[in-house]
PDB file of N, CA and C in Angstrom:
ATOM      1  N   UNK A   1     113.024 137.610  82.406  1.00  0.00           N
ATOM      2  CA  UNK A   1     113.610 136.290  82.514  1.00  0.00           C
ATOM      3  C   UNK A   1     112.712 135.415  83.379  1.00  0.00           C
ATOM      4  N   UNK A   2     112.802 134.062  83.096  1.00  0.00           N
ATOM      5  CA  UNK A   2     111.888 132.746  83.653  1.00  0.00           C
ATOM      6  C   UNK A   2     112.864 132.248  84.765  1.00  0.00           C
ATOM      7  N   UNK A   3     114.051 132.314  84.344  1.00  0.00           N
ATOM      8  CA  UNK A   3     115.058 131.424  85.374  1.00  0.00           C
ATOM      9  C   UNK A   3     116.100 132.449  85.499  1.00  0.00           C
ATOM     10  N   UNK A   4     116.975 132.042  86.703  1.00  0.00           N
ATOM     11  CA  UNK A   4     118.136 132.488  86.918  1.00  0.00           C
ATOM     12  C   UNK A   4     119.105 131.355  87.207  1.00  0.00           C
ATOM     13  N   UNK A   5     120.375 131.372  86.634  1.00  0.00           N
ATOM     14  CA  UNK A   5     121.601 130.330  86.700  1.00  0.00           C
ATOM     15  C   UNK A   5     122.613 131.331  87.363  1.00  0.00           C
ATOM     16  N   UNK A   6     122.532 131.690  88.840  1.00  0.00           N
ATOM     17  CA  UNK A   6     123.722 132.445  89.817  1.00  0.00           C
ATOM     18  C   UNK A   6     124.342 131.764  90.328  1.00  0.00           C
ATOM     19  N   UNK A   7     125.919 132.772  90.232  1.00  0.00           N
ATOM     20  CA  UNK A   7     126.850 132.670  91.079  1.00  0.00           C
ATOM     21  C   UNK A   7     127.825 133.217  92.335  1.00  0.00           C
ATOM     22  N   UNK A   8     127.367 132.468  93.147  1.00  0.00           N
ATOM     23  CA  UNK A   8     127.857 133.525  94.339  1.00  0.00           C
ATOM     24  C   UNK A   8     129.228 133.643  94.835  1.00  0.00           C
ATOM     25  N   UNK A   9     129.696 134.637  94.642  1.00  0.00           N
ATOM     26  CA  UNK A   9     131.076 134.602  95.453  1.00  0.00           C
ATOM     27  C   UNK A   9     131.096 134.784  97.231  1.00  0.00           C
ATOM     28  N   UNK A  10     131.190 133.719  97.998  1.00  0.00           N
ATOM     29  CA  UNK A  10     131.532 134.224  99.500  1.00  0.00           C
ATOM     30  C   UNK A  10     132.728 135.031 100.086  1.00  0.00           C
ATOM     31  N   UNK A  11     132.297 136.186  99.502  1.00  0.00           N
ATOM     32  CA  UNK A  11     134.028 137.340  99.688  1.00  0.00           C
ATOM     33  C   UNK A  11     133.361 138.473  99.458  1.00  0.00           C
ATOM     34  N   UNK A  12     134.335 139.314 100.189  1.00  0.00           N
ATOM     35  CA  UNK A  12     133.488 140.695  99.831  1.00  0.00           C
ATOM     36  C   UNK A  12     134.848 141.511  99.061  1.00  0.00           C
ATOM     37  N   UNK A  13     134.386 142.623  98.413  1.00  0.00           N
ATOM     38  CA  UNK A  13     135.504 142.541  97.521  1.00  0.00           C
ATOM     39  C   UNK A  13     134.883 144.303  97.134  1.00  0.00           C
ATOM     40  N   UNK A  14     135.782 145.053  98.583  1.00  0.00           N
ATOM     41  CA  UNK A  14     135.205 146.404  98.271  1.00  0.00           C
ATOM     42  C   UNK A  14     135.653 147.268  97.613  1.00  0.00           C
ATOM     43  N   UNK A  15     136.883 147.041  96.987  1.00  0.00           N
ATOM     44  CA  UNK A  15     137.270 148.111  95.139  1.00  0.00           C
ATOM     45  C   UNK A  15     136.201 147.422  94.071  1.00  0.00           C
ATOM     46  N   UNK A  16     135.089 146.806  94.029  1.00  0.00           N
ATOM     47  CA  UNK A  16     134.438 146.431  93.290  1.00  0.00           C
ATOM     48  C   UNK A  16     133.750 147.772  92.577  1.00  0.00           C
ATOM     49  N   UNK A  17     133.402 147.965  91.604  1.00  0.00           N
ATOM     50  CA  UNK A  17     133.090 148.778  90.697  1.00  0.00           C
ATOM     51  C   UNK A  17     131.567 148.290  90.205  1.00  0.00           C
ATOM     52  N   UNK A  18     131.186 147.084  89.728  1.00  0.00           N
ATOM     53  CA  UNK A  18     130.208 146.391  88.770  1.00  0.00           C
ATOM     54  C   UNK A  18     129.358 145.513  90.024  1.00  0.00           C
ATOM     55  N   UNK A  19     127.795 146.263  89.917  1.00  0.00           N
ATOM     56  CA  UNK A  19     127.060 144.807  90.810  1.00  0.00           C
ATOM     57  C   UNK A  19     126.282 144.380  89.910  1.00  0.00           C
ATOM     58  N   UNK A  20     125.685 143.447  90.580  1.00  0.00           N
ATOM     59  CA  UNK A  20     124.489 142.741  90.080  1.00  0.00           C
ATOM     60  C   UNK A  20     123.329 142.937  90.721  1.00  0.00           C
ATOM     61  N   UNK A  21     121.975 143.764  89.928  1.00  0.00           N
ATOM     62  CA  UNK A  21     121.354 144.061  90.519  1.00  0.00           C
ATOM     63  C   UNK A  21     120.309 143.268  91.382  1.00  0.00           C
ATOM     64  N   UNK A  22     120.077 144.034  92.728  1.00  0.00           N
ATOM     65  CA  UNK A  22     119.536 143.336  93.782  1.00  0.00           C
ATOM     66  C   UNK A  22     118.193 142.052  93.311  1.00  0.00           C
ATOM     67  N   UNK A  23     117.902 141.269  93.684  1.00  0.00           N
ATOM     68  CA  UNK A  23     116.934 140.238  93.600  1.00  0.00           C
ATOM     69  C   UNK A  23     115.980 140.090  94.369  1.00  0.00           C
ATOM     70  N   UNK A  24     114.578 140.198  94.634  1.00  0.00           N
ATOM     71  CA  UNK A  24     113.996 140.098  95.152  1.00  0.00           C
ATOM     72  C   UNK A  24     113.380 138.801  95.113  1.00  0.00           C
ATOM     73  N   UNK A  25     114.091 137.115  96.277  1.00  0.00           N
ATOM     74  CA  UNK A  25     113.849 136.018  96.100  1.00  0.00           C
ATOM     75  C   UNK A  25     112.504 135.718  96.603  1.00  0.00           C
ATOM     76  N   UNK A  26     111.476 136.935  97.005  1.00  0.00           N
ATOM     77  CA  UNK A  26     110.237 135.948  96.865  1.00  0.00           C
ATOM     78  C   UNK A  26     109.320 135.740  95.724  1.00  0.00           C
ATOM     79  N   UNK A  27     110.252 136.707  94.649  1.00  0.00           N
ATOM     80  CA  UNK A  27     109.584 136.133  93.584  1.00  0.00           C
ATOM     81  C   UNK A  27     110.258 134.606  92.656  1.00  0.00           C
ATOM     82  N   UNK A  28     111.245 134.742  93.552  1.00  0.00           N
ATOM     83  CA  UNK A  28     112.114 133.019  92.656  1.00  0.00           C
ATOM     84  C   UNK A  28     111.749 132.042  93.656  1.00  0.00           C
ATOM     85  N   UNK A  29     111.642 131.258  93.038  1.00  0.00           N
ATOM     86  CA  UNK A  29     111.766 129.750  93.745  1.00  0.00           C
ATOM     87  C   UNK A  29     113.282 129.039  93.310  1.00  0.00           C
ATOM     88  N   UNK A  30     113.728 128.691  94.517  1.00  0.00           N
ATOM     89  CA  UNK A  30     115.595 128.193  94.219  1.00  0.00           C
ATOM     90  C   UNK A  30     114.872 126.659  94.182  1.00  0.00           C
ATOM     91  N   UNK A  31     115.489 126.294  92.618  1.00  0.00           N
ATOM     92  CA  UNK A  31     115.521 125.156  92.231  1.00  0.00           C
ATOM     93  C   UNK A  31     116.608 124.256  92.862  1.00  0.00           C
ATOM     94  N   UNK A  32     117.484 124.780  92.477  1.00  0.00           N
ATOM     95  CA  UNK A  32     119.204 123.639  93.283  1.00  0.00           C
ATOM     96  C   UNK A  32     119.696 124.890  93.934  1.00  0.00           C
ATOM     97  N   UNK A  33     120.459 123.760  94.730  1.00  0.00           N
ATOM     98  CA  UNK A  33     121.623 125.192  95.744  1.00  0.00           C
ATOM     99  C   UNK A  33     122.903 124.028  95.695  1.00  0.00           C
ATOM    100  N   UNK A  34     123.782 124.468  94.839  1.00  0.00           N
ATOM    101  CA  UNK A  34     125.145 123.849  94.945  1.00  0.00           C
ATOM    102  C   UNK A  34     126.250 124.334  95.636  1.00  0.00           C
ATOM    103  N   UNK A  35     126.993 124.182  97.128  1.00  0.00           N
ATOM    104  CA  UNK A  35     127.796 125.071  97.652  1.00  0.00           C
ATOM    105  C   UNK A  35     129.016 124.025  97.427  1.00  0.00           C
ATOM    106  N   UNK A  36     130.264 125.289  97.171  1.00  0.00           N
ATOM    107  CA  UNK A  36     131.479 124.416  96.983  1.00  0.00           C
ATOM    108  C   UNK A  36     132.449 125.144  98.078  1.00  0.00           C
ATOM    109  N   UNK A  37     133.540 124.407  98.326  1.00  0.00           N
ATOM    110  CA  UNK A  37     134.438 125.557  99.137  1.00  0.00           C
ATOM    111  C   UNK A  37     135.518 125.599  98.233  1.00  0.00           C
ATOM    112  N   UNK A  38     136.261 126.870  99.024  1.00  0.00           N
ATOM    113  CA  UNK A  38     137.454 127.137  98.256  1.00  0.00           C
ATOM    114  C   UNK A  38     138.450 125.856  98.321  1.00  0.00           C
ATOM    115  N   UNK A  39     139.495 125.656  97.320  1.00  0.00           N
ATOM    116  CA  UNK A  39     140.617 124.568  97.108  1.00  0.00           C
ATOM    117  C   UNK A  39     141.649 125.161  96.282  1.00  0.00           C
ATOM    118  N   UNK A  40     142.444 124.454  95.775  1.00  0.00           N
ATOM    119  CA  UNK A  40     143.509 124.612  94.869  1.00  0.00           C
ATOM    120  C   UNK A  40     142.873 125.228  93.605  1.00  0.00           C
ATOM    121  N   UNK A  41     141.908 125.180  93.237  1.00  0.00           N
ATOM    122  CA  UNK A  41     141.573 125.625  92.014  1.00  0.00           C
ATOM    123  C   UNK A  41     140.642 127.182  92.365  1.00  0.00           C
ATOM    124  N   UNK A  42     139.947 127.219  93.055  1.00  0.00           N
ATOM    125  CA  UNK A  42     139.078 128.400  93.615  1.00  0.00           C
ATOM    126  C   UNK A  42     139.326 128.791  95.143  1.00  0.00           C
ATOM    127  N   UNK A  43     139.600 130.226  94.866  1.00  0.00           N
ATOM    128  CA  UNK A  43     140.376 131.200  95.642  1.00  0.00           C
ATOM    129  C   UNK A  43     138.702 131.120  97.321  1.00  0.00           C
ATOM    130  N   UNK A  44     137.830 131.495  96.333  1.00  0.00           N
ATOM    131  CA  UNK A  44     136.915 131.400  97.568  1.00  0.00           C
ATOM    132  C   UNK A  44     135.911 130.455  97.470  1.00  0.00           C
ATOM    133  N   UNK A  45     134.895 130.322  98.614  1.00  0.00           N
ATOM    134  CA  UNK A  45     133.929 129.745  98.624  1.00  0.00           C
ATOM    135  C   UNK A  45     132.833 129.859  97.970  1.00  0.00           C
ATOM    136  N   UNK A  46     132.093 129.187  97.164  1.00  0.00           N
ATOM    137  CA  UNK A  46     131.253 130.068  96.101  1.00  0.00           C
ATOM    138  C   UNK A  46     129.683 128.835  96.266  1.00  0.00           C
ATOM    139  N   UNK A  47     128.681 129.612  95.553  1.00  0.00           N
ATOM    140  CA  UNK A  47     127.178 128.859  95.380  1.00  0.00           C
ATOM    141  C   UNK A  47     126.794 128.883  94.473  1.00  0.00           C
ATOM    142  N   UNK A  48     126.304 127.388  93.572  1.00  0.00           N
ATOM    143  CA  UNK A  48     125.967 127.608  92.631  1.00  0.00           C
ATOM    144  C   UNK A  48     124.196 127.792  92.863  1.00  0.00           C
ATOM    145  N   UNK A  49     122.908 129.198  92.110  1.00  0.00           N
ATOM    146  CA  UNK A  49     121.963 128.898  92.356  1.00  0.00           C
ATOM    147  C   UNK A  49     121.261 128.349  91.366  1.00  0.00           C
ATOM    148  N   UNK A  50     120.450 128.046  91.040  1.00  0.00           N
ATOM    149  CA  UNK A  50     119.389 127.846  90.185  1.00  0.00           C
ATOM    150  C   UNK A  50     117.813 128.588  90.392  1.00  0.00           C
ATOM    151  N   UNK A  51     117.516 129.085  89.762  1.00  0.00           N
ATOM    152  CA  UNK A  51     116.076 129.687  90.191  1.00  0.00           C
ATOM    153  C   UNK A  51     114.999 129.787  89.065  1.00  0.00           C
ATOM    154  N   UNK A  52     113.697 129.638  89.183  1.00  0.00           N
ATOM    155  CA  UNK A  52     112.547 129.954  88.753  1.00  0.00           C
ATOM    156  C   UNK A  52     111.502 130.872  88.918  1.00  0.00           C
ATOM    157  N   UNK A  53     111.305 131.277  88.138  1.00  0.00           N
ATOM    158  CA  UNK A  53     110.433 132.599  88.619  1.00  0.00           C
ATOM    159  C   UNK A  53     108.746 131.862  89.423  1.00  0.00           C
ATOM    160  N   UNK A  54     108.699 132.415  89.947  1.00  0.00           N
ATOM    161  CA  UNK A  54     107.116 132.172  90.529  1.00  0.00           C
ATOM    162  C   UNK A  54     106.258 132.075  89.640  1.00  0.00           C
ATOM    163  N   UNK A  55     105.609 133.142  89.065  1.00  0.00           N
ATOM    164  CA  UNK A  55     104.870 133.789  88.182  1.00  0.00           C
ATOM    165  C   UNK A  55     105.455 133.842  87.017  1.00  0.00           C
ATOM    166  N   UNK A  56     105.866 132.618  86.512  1.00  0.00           N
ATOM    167  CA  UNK A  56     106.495 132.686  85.022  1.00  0.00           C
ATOM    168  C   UNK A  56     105.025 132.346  84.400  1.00  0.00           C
ATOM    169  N   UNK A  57     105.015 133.138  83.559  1.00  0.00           N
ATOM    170  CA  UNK A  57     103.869 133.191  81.935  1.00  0.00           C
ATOM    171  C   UNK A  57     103.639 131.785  81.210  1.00  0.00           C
ATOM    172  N   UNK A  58     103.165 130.742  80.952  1.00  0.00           N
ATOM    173  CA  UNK A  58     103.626 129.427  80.480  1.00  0.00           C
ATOM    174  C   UNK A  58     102.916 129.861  78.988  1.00  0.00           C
TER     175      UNK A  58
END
């Protein structure tokens, strides 16, 4: 992959079963960083990322 479109949950959530495997961000460059907090509609605080690979192939 060239990009990554992540989402972060700020919660930890230890009966979790399923990760996402680890990232090593010095190979991404974070394009946007969108942080929202929790409200009436979302339980927690969450981030939206955006990323580019460094060394993407053109």
């Amino acid at each position: 992959a060239d990009r990554l479109y992540l989402t972060r949950i700020h919660h930890s959530f230890p009966d979790a079963d399923t990760f996402f495997p680890e990232i090593d961000f010095n190979l991404w460059e974070i394009i946007t960083i969108e942080r929202h907090q929790a409200d009436e509609t979302h339980r927690y605080d969450y981030t939206f990322l955006n990323c580019l690979k460094k060394y993407a192939e053109k």
